[in-house]
C-alpha atoms as a PDB file:
ATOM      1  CA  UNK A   1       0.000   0.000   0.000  1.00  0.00           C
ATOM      2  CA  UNK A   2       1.326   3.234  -1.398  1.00  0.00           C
ATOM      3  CA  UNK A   3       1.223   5.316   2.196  1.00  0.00           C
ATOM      4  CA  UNK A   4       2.246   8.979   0.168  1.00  0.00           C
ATOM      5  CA  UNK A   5      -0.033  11.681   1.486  1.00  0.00           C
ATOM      6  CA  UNK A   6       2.233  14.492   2.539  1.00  0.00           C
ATOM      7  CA  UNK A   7       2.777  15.799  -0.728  1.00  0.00           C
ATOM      8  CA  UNK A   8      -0.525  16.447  -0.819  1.00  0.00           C
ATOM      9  CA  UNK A   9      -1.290  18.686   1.884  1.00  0.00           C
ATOM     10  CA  UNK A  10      -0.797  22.180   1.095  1.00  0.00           C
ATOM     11  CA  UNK A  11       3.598  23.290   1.718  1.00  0.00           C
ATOM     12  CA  UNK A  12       1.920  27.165   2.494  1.00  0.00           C
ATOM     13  CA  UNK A  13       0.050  26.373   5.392  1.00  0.00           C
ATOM     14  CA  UNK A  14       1.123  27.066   8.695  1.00  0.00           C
ATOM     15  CA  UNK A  15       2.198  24.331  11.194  1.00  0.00           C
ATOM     16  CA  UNK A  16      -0.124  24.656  13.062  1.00  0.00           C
ATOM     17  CA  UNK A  17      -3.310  24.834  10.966  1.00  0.00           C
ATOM     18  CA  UNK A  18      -6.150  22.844  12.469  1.00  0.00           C
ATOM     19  CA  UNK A  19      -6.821  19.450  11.472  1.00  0.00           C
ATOM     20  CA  UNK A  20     -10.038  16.942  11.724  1.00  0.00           C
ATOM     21  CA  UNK A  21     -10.024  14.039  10.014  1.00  0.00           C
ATOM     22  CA  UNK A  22     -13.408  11.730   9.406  1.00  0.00           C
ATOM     23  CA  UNK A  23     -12.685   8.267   8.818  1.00  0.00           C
ATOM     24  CA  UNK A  24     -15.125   5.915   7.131  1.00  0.00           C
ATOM     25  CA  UNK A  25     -16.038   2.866   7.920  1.00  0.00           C
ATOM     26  CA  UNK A  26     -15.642   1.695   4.123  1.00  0.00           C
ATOM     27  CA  UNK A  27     -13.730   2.858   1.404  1.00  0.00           C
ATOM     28  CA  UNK A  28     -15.789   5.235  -0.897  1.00  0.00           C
ATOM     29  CA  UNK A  29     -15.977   3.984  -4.642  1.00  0.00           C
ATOM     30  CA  UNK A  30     -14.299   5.795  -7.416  1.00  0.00           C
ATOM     31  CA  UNK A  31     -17.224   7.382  -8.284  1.00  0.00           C
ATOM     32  CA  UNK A  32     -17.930   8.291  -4.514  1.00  0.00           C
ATOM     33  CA  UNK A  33     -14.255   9.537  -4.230  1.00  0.00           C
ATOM     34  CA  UNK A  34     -15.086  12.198  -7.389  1.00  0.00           C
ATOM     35  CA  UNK A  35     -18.115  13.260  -5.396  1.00  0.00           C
ATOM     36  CA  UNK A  36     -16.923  13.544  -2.222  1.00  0.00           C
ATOM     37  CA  UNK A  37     -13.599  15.754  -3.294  1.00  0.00           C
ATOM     38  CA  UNK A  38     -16.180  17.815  -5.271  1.00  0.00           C
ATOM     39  CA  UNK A  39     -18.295  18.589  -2.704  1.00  0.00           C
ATOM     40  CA  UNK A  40     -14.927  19.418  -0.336  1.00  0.00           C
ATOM     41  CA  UNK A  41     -14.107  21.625  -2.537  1.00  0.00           C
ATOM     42  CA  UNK A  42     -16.766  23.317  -3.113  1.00  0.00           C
ATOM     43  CA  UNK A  43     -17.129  23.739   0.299  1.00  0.00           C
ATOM     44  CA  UNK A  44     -13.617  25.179   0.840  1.00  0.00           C
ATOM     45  CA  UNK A  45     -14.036  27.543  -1.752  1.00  0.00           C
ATOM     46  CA  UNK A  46     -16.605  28.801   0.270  1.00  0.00           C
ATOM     47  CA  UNK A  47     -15.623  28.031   3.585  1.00  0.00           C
ATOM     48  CA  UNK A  48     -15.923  31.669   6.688  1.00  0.00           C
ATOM     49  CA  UNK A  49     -15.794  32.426  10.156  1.00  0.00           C
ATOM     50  CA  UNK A  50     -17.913  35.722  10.688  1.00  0.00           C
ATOM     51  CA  UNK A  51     -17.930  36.478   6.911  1.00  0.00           C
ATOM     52  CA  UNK A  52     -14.330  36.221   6.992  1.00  0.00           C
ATOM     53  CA  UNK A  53     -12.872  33.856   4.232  1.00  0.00           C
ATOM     54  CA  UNK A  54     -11.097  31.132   5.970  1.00  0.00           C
ATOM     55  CA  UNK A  55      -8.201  29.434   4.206  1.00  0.00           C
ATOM     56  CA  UNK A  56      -8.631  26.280   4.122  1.00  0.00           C
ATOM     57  CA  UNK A  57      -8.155  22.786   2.079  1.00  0.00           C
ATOM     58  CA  UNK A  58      -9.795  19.296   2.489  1.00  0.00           C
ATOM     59  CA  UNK A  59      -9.542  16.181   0.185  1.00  0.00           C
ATOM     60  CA  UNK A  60     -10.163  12.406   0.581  1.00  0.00           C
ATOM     61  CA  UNK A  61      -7.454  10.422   0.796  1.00  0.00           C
ATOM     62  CA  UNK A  62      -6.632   6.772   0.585  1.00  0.00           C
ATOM     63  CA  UNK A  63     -10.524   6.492   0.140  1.00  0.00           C
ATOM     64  CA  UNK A  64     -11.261   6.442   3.273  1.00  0.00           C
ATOM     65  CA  UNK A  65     -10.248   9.541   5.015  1.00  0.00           C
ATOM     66  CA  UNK A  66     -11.559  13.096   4.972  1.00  0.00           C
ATOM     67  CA  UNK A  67      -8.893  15.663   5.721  1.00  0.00           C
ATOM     68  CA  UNK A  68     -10.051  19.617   6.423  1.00  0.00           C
ATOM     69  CA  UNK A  69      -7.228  21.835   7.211  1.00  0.00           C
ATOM     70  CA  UNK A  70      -8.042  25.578   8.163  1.00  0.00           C
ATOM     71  CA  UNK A  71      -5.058  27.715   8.400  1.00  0.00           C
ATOM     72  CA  UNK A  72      -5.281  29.846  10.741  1.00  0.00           C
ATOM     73  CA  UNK A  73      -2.881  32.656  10.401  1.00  0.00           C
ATOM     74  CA  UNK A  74      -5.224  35.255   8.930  1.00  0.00           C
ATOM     75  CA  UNK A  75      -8.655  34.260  10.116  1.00  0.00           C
ATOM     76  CA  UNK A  76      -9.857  32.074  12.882  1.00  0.00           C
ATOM     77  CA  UNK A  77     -12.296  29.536  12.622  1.00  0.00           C
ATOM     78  CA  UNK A  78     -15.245  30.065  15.044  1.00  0.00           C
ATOM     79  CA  UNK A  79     -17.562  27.803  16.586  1.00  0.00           C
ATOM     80  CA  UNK A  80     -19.836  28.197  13.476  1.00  0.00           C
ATOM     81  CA  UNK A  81     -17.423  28.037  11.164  1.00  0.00           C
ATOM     82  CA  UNK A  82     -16.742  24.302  12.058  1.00  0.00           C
ATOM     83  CA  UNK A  83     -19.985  23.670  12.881  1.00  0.00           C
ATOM     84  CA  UNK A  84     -20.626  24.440   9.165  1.00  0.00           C
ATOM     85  CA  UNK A  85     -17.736  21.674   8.365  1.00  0.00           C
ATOM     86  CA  UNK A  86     -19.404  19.090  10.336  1.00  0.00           C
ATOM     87  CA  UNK A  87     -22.810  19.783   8.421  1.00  0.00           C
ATOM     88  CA  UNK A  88     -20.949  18.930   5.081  1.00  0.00           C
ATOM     89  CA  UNK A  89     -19.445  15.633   7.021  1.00  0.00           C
ATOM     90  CA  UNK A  90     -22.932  14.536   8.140  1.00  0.00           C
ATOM     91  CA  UNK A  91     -24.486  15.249   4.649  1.00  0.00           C
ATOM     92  CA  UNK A  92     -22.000  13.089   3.462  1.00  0.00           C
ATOM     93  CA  UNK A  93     -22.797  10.298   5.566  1.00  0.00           C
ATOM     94  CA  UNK A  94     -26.204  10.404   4.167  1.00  0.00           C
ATOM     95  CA  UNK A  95     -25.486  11.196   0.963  1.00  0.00           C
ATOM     96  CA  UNK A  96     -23.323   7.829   0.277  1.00  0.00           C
ATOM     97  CA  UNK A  97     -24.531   5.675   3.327  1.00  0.00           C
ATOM     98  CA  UNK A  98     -21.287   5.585   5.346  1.00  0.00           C
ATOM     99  CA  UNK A  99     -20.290   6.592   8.820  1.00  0.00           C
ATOM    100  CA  UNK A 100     -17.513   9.208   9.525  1.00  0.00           C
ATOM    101  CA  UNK A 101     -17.922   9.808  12.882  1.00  0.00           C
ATOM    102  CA  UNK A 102     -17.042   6.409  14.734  1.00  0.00           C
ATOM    103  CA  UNK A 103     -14.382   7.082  16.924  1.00  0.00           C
ATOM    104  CA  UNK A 104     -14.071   3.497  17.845  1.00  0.00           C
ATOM    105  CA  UNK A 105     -13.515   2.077  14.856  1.00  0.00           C
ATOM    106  CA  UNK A 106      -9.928   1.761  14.562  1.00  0.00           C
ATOM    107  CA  UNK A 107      -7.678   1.804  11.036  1.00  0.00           C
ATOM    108  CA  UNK A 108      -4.278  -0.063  10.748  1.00  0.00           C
ATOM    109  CA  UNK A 109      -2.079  -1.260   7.882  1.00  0.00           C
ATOM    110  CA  UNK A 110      -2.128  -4.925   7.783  1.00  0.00           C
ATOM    111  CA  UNK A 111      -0.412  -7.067   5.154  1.00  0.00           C
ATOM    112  CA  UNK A 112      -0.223  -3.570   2.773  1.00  0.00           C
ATOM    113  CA  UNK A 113      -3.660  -3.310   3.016  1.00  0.00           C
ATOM    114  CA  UNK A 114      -5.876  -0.483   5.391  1.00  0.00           C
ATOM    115  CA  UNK A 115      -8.048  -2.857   8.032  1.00  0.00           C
ATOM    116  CA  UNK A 116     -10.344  -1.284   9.997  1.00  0.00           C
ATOM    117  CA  UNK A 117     -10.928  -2.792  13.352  1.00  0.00           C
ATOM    118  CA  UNK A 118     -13.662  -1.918  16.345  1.00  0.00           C
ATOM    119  CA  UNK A 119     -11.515  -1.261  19.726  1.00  0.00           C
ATOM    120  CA  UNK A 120     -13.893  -3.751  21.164  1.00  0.00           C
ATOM    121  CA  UNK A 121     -12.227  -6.411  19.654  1.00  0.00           C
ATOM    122  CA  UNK A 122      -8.544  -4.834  19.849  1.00  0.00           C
ATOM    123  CA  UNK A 123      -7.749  -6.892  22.650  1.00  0.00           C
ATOM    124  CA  UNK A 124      -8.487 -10.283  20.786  1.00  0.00           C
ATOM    125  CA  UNK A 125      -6.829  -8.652  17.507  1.00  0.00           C
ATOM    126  CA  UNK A 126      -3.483  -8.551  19.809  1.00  0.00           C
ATOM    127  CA  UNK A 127      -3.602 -12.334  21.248  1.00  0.00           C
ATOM    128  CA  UNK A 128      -4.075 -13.755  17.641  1.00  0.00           C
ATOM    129  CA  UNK A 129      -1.079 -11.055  16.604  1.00  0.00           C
ATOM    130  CA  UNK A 130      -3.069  -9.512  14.044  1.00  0.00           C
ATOM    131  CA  UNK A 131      -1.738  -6.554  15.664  1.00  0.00           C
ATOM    132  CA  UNK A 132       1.352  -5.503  17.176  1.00  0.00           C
ATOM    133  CA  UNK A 133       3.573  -2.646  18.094  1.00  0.00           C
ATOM    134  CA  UNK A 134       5.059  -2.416  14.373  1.00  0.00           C
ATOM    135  CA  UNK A 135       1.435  -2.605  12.978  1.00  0.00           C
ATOM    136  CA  UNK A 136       0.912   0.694  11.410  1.00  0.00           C
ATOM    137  CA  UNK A 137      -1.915   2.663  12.963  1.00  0.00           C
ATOM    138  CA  UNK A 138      -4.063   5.510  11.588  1.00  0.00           C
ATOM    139  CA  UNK A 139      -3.750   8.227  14.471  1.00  0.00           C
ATOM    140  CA  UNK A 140      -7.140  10.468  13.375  1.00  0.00           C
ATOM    141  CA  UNK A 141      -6.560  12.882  16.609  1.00  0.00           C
ATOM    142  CA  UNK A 142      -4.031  14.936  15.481  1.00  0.00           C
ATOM    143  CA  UNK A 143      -4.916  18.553  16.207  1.00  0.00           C
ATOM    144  CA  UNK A 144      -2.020  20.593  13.292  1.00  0.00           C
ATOM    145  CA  UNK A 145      -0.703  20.216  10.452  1.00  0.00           C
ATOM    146  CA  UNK A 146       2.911  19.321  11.697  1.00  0.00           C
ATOM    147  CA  UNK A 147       1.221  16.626  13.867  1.00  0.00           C
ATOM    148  CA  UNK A 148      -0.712  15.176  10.647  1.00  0.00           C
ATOM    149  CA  UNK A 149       2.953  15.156   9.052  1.00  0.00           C
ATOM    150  CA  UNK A 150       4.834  13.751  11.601  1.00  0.00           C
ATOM    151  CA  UNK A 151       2.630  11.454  13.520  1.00  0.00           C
ATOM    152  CA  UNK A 152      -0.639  10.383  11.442  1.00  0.00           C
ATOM    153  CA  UNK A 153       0.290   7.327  10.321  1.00  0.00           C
ATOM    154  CA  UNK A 154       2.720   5.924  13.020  1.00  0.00           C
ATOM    155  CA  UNK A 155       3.290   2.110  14.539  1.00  0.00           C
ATOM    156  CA  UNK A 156       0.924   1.196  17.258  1.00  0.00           C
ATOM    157  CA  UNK A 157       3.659   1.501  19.707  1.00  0.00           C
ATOM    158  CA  UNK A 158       3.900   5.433  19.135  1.00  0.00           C
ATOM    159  CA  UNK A 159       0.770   5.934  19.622  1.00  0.00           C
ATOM    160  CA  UNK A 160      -2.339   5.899  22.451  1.00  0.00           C
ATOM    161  CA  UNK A 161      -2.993   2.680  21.669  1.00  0.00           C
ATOM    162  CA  UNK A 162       0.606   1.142  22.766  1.00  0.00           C
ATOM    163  CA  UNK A 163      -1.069   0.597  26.692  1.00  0.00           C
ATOM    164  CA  UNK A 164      -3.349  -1.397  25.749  1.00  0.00           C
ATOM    165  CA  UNK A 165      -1.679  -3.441  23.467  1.00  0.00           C
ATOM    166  CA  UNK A 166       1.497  -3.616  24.664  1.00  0.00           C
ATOM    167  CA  UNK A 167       1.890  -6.183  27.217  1.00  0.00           C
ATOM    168  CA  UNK A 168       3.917  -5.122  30.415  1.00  0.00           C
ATOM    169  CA  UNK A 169       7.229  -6.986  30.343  1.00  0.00           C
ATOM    170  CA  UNK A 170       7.505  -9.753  32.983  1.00  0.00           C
ATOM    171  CA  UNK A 171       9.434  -8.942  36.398  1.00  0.00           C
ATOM    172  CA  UNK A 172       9.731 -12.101  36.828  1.00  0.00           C
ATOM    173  CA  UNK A 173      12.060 -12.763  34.034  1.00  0.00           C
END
């Protein structure tokens, strides 16, 4: 699996432009994909806080994820300006019959392939090592843009998830 996305994201924006990411619980189709990046950008184009322009970019990537960045430096984004952002994010859900707002459905790179995974059944996904602490995991909390560069797609055992499925070494031994 081809894990480029950093060339993507737009070099002018500040480091620490906002980030929210919306995964899905299934890949869009192509024809979804064309949609879906239409209708971000659209909404982009158009995108204000107060009135106020705000500058700000959003695409889909690896078909799965929905990436708005707003940066910052001239204009703010206000409580109704990202209200306005989850709108388009729920009218998407509807729109194409997916879900972009389950936190607990986690995403990982398994085999070079994207696996989602519910954290209900983490802890089985770990004692049949499906998963480990090289298993590539999808961090979707990242607040900036330097923290979407540097730690979006990290192993599990740089990331919030390493407690629970790394297992304490043994004093015994």
């Amino acid at each position: 699996m081809n894990l480029s996305y950093k060339e993507s994201l737009p070099a002018n924006f500040a480091a620490d432009s906002r980030v929210w990411i919306y995964q899905g619980n299934r890949s869009f189709t192509a024809a979804e994909a064309a949609q879906v990046n239409e209708a971000i950008e659209l909404f982009v184009s158009g995108w204000k806080s107060h009135g106020t322009p705000v500058t700000g970019f959003g695409r889909l990537f690896f078909g799965q994820f929905i990436i708005l960045l707003a940066d910052e430096t001239t204009s703010g984004v206000s409580g109704c300006s990202t209200d306005s952002s989850v709108r388009l994010i729920k009218q998407m859900e509807e729109r194409f019959d997916i879900r972009l707002f389950d936190r607990q459905l986690l995403a990982f790179v398994i085999e070079d392939a994207l696996e989602l995974l519910p954290l209900s059944r983490l802890n089985n996904a770990v004692e049949n090592n499906f998963i480990d602490g090289e298993t590539l995991y999808f961090n979707n909390i990242v607040p900036t843009k330097q923290e979407l560069l540097e730690n979006w797609i990290i192993p599990v055992k740089n990331s919030w998830l390493a407690k629970r499925v790394l297992a304490p070494a043994d004093p015994g031994l």
